[in-house]
Structures are given as C-alpha cells and as structure tokens.
PDB file of N, CA and C in Angstrom:
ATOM      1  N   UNK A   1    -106.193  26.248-119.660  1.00  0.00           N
ATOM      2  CA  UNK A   1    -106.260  26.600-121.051  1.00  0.00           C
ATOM      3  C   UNK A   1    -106.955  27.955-121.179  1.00  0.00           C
ATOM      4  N   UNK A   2    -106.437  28.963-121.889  1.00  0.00           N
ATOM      5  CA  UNK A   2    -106.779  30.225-122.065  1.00  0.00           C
ATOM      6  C   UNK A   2    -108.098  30.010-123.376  1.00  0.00           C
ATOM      7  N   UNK A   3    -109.108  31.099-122.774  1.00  0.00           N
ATOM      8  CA  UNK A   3    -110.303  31.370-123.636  1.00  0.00           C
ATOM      9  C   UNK A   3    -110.191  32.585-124.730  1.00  0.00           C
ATOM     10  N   UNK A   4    -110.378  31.916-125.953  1.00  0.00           N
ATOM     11  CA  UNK A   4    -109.986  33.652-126.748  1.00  0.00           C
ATOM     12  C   UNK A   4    -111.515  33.872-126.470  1.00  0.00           C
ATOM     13  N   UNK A   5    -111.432  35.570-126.333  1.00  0.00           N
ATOM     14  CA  UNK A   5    -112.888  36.460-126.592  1.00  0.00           C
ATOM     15  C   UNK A   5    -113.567  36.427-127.225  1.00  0.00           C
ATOM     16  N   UNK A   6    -114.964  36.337-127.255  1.00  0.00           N
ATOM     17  CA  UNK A   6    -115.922  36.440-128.934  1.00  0.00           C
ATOM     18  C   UNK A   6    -115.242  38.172-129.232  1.00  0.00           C
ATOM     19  N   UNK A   7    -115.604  39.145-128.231  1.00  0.00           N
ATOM     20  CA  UNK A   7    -115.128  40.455-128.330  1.00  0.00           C
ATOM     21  C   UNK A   7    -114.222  41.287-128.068  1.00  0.00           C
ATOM     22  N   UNK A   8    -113.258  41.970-128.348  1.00  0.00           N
ATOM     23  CA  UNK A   8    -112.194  42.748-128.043  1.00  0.00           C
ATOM     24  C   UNK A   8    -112.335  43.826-128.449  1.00  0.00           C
ATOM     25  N   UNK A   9    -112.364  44.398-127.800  1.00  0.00           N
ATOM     26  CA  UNK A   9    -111.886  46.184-127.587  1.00  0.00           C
ATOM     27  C   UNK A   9    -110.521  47.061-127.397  1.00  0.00           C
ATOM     28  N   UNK A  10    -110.212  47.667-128.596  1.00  0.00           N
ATOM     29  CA  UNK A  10    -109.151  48.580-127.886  1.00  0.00           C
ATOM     30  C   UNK A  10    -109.227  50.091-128.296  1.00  0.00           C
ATOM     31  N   UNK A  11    -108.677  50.791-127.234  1.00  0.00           N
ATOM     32  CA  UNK A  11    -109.603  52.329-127.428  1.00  0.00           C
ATOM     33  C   UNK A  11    -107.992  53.006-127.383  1.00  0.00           C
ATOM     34  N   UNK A  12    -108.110  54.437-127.408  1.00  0.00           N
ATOM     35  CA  UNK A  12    -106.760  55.167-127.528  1.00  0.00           C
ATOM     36  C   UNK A  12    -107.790  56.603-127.968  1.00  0.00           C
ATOM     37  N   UNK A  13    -106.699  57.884-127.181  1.00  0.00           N
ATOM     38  CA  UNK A  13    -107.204  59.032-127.301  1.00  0.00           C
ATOM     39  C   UNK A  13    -105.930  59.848-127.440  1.00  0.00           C
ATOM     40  N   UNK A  14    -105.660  60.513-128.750  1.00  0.00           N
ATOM     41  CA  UNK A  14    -104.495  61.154-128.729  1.00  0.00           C
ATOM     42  C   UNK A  14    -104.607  62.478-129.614  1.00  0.00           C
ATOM     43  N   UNK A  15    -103.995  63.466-129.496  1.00  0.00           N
ATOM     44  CA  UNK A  15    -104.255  65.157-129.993  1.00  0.00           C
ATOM     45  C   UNK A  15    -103.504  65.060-131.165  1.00  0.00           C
ATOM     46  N   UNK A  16    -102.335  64.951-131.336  1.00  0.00           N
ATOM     47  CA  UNK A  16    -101.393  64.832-132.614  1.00  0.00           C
ATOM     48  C   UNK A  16    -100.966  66.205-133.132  1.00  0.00           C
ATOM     49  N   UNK A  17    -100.185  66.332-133.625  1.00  0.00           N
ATOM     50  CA  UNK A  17     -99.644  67.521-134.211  1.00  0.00           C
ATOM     51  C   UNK A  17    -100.614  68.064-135.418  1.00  0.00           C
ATOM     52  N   UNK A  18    -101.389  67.205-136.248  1.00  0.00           N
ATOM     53  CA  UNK A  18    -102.280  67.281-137.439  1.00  0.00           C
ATOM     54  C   UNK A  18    -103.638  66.131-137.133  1.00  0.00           C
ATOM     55  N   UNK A  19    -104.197  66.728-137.665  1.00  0.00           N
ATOM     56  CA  UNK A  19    -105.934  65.538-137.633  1.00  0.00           C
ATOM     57  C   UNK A  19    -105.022  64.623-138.306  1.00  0.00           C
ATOM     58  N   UNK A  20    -104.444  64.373-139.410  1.00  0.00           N
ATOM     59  CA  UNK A  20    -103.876  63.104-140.048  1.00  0.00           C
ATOM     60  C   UNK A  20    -103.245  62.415-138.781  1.00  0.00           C
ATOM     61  N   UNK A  21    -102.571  62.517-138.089  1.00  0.00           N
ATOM     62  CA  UNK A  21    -101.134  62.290-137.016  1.00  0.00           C
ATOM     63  C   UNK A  21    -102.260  61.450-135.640  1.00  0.00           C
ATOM     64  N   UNK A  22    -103.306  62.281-135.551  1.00  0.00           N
ATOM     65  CA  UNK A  22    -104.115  62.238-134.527  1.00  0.00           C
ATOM     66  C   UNK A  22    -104.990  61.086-134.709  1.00  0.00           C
ATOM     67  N   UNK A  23    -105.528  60.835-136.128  1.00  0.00           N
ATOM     68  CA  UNK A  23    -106.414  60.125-136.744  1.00  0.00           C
ATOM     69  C   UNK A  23    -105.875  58.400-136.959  1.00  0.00           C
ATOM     70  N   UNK A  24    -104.492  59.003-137.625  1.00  0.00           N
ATOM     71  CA  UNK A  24    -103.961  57.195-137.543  1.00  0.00           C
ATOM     72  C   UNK A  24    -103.042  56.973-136.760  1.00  0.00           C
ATOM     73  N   UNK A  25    -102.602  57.698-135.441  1.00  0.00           N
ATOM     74  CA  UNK A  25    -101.645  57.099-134.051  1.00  0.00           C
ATOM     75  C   UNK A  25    -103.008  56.590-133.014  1.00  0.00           C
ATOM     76  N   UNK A  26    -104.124  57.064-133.245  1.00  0.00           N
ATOM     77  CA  UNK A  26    -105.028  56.874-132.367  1.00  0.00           C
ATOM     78  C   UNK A  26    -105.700  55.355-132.979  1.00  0.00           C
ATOM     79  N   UNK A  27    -105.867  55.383-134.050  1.00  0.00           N
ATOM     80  CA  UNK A  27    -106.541  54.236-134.979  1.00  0.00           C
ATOM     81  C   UNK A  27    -105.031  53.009-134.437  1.00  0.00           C
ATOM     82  N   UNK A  28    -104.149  53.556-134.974  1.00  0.00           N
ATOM     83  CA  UNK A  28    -103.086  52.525-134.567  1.00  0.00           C
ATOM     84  C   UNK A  28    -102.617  51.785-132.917  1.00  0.00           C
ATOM     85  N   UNK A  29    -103.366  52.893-132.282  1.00  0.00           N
ATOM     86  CA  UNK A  29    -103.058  52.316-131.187  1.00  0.00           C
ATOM     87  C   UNK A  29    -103.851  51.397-130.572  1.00  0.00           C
ATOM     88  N   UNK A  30    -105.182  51.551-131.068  1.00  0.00           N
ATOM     89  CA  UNK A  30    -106.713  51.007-130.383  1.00  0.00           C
ATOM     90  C   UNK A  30    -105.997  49.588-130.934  1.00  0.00           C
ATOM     91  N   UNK A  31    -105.344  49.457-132.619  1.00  0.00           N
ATOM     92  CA  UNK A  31    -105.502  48.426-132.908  1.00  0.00           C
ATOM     93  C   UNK A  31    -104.733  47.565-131.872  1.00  0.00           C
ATOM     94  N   UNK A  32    -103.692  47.843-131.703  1.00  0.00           N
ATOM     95  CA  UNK A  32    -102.358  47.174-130.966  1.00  0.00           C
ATOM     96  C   UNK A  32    -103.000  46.427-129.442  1.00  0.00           C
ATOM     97  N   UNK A  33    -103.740  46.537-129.101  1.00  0.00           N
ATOM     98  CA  UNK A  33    -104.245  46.385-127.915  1.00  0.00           C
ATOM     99  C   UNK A  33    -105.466  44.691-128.171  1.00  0.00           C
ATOM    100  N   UNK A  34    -105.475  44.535-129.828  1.00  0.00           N
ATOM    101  CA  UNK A  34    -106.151  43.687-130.005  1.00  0.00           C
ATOM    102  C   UNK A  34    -105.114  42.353-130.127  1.00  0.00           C
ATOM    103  N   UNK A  35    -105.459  41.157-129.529  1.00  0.00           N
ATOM    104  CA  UNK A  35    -104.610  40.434-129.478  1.00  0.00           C
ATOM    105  C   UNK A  35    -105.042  38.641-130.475  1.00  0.00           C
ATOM    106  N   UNK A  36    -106.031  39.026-130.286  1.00  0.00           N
ATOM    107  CA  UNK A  36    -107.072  37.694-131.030  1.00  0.00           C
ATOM    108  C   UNK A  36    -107.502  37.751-132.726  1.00  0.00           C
ATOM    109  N   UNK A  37    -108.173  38.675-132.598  1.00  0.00           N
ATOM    110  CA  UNK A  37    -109.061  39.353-133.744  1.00  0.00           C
ATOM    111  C   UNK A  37    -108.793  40.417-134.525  1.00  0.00           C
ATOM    112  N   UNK A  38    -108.781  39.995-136.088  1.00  0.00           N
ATOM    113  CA  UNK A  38    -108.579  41.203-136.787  1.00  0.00           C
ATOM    114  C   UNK A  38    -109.988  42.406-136.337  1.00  0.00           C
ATOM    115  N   UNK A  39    -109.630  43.626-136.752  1.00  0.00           N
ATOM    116  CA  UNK A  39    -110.760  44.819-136.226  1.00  0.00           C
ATOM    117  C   UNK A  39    -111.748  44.510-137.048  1.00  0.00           C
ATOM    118  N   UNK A  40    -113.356  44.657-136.796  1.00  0.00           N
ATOM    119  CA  UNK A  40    -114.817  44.353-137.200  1.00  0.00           C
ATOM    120  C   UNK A  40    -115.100  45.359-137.661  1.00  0.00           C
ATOM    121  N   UNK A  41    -114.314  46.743-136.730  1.00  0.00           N
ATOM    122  CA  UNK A  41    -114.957  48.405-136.921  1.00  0.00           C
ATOM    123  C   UNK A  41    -114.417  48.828-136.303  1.00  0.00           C
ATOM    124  N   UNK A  42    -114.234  50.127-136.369  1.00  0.00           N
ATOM    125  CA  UNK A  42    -114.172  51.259-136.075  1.00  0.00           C
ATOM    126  C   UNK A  42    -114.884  52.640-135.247  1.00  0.00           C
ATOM    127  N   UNK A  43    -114.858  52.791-134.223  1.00  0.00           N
ATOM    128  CA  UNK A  43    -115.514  53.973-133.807  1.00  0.00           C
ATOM    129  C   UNK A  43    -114.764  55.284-133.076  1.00  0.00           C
ATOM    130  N   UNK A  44    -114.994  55.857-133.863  1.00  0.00           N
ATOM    131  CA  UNK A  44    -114.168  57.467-133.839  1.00  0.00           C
ATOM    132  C   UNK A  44    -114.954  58.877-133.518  1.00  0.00           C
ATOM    133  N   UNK A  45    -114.421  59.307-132.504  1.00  0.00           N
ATOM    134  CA  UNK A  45    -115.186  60.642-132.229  1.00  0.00           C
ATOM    135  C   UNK A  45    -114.394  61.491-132.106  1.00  0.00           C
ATOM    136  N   UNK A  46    -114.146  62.918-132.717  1.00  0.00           N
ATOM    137  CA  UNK A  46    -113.266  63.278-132.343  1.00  0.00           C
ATOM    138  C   UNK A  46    -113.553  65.072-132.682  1.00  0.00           C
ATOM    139  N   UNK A  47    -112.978  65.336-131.885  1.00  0.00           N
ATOM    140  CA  UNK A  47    -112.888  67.210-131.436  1.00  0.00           C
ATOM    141  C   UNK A  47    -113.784  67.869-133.221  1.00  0.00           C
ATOM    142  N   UNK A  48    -114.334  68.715-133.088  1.00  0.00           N
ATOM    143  CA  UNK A  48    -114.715  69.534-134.043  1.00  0.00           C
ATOM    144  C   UNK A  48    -113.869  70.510-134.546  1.00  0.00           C
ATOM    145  N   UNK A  49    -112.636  70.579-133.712  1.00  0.00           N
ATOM    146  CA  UNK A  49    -111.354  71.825-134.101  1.00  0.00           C
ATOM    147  C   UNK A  49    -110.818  70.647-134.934  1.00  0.00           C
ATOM    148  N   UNK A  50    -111.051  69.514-135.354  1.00  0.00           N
ATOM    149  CA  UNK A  50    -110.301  68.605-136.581  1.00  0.00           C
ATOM    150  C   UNK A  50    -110.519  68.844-138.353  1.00  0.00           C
ATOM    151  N   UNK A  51    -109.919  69.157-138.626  1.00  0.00           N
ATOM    152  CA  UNK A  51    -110.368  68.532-140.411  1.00  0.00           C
ATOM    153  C   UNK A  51    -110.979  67.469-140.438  1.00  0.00           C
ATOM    154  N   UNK A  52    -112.055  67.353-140.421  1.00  0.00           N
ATOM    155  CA  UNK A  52    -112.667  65.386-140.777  1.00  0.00           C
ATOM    156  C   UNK A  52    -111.955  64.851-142.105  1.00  0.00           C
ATOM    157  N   UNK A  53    -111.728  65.672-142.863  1.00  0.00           N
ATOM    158  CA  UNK A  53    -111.439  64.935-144.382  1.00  0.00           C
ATOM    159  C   UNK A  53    -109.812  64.373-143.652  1.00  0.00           C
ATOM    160  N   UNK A  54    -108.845  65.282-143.072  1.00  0.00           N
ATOM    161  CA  UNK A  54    -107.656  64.825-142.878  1.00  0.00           C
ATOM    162  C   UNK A  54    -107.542  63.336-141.959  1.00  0.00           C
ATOM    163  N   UNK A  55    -108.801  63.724-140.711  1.00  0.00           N
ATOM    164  CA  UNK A  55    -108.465  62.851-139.730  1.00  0.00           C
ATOM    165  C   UNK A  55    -108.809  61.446-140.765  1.00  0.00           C
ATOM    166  N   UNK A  56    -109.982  61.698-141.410  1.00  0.00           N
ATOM    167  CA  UNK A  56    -110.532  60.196-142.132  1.00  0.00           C
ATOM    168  C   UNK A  56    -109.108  59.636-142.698  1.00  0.00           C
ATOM    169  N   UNK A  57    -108.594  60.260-143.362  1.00  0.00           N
ATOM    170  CA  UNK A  57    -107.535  59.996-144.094  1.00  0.00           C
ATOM    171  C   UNK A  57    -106.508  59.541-143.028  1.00  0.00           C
ATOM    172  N   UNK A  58    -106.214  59.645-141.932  1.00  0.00           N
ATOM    173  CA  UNK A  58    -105.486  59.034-141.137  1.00  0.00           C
ATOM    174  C   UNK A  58    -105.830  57.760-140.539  1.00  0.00           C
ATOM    175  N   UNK A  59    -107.067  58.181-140.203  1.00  0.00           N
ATOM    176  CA  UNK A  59    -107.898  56.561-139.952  1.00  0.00           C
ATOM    177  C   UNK A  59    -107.821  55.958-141.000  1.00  0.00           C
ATOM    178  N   UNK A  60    -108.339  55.888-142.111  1.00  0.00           N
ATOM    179  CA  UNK A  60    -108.387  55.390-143.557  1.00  0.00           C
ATOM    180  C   UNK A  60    -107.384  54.822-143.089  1.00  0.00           C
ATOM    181  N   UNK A  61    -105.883  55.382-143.262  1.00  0.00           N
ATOM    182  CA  UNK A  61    -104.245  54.802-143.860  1.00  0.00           C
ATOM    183  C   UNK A  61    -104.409  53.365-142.595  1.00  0.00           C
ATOM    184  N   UNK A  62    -105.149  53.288-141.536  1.00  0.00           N
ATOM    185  CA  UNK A  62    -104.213  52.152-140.449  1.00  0.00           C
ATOM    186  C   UNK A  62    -105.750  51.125-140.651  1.00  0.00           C
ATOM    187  N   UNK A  63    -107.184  51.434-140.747  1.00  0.00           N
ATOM    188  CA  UNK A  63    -108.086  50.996-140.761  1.00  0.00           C
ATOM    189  C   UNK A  63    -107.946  49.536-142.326  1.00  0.00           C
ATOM    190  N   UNK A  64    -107.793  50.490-143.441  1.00  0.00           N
ATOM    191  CA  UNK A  64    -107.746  49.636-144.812  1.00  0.00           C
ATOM    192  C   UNK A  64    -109.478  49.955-144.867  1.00  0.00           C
ATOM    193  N   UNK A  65    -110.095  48.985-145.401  1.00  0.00           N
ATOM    194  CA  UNK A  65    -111.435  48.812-145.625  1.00  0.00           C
ATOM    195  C   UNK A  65    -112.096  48.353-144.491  1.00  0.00           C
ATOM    196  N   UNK A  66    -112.311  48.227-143.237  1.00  0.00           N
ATOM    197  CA  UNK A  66    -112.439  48.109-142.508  1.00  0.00           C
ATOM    198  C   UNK A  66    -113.426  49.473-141.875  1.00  0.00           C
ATOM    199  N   UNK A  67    -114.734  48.777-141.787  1.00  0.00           N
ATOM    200  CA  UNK A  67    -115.515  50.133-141.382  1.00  0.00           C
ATOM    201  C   UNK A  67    -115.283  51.093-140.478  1.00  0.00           C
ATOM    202  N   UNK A  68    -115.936  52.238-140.648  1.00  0.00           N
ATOM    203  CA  UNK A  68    -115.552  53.177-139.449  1.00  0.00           C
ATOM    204  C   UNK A  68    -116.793  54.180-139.820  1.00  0.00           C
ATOM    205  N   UNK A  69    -117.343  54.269-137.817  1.00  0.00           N
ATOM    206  CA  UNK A  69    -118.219  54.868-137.541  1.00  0.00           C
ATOM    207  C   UNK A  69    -117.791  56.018-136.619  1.00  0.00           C
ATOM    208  N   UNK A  70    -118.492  57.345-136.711  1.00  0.00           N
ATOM    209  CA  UNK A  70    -118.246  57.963-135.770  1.00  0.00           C
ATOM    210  C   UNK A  70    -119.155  59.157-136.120  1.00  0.00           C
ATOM    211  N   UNK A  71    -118.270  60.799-135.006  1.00  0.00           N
ATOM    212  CA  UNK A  71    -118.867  61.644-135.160  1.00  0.00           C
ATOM    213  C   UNK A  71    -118.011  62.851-134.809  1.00  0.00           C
ATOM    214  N   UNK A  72    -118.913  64.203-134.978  1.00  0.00           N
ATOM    215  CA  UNK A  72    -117.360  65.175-133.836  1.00  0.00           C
ATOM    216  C   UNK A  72    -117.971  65.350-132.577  1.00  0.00           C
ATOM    217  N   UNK A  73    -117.440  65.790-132.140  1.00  0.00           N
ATOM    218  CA  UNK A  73    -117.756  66.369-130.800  1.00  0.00           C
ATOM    219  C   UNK A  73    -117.392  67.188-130.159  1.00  0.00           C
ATOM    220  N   UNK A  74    -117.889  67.956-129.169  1.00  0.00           N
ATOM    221  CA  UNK A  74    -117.252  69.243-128.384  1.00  0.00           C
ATOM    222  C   UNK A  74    -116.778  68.981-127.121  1.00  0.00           C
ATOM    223  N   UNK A  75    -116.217  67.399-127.069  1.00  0.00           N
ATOM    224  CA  UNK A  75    -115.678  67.287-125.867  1.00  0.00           C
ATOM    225  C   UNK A  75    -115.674  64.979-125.646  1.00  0.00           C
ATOM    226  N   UNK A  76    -114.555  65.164-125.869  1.00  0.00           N
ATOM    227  CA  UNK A  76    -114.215  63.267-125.923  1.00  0.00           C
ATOM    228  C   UNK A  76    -113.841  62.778-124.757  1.00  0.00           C
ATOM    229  N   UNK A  77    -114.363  61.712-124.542  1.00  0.00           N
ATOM    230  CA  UNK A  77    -114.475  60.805-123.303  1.00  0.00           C
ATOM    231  C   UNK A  77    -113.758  59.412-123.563  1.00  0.00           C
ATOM    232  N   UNK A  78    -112.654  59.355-122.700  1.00  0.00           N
ATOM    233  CA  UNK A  78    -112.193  58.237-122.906  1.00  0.00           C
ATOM    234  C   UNK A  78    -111.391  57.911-121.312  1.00  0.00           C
ATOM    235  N   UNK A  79    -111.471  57.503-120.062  1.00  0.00           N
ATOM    236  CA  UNK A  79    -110.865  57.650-119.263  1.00  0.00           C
ATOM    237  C   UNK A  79    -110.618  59.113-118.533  1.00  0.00           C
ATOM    238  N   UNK A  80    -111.756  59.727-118.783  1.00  0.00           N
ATOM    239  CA  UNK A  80    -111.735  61.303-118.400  1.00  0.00           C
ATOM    240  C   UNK A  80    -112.051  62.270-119.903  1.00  0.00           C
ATOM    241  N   UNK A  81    -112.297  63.192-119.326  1.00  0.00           N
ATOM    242  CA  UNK A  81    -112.476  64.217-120.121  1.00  0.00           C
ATOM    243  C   UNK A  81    -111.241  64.740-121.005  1.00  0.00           C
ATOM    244  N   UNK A  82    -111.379  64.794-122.072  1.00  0.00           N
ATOM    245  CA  UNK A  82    -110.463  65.558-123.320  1.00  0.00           C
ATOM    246  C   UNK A  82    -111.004  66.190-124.129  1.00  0.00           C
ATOM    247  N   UNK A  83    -110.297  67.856-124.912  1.00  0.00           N
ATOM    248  CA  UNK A  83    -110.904  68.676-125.985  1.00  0.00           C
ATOM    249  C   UNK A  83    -109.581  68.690-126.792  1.00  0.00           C
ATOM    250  N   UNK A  84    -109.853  68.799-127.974  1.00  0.00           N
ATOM    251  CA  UNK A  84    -109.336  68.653-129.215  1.00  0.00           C
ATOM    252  C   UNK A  84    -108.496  67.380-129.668  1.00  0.00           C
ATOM    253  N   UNK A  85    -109.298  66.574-129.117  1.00  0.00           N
ATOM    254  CA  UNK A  85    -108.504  65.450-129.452  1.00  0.00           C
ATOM    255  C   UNK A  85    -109.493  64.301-130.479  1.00  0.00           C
ATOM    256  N   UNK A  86    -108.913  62.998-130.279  1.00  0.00           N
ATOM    257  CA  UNK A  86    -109.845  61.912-131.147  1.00  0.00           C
ATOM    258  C   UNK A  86    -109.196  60.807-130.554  1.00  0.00           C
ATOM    259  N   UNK A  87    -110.545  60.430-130.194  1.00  0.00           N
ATOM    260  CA  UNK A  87    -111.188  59.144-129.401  1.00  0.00           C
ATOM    261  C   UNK A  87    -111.298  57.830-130.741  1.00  0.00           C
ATOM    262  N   UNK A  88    -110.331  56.823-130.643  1.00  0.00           N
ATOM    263  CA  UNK A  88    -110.834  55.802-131.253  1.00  0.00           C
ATOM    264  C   UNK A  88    -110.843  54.497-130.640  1.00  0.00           C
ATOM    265  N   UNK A  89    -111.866  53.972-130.964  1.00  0.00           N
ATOM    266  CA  UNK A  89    -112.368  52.671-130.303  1.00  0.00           C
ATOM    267  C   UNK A  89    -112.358  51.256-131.709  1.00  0.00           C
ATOM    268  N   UNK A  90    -111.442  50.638-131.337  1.00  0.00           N
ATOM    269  CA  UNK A  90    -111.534  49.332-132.644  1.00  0.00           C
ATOM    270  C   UNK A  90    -112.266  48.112-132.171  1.00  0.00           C
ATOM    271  N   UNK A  91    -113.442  47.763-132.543  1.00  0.00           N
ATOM    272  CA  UNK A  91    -114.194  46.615-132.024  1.00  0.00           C
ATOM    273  C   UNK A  91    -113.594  45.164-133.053  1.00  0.00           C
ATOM    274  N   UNK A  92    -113.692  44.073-132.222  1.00  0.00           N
ATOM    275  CA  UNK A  92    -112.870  42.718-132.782  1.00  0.00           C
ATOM    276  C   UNK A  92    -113.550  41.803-132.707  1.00  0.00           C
ATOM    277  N   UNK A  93    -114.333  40.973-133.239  1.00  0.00           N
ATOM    278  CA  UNK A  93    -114.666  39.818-133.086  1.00  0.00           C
ATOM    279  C   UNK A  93    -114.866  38.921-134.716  1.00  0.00           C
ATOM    280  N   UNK A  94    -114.733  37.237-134.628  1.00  0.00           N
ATOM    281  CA  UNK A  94    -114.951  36.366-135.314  1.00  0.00           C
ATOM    282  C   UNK A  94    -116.202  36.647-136.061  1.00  0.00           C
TER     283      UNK A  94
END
C-alpha cells in the first residue's frame, strides 16, 4: 500500500520569452509535479533583469490565492547555476 507525503515539492526553472511567460510556465510546472496535495506556497526567486510586477502577474495567473514568497537575485539555483531566469518552488502539504 502506497504512503501519500505529509510534504511535496515541485520546483521548475525557466527564462521565457517575457517575466509574464517565465513567471507562470515556471509556477505551472513546479505545480504539475505535485501529485497528492493542492500547493501550501509558493517560493520564487528570480533574475533581477525581470519586471517583478509582470513576473507576479504570471505567478499570480497559475498560483490563484495561494501564497507566494520570494525574492530577486543575481544568479538562481536550481540543479546548477542559471542567470536571467526564475526559480519556482511549490510546497504541498495537508
């Protein structure tokens, strides 16, 4: 018999043509990876060459009300090193 997780994680790091594009394919993808649990939060870091108002707005569109924490940065970590991109991480639990 399979154990669901108290916690799930799914992360995704993608550049996008626009901070909007970048903000909710990256948000959308972390989600997809969750298999149990609707998302708890949100954590987003992402390049300082972004619009924050656009990227929010991309996160916003896949997130809903669903919190979201983050920051910019001059350099995102997700499985190696990346610049100008955005790092999102969707945390899941009951």
């Amino acid at each position: 018999m399979a154990t669901i997780p108290n916690i799930e994680v799914g992360r995704a790091v993608r550049g996008g043509p626009t901070a909007y594009a970048a903000g909710a394919e990256a948000t959308r993808e972390a989600c997809a990876a969750l298999r149990f649990h609707r998302p708890s939060a949100f954590l987003v870091f992402a390049s300082a060459r972004h619009d924050p108002d656009a990227l929010l707005s991309g996160v916003a569109a896949v997130a809903g009300d669903t919190p979201v924490l983050g920051c910019s940065t001059a350099g995102e970590v997700l499985d190696g090193e990346h610049q100008g991109s955005v790092v999102v991480a969707a945390l899941a639990s009951p």
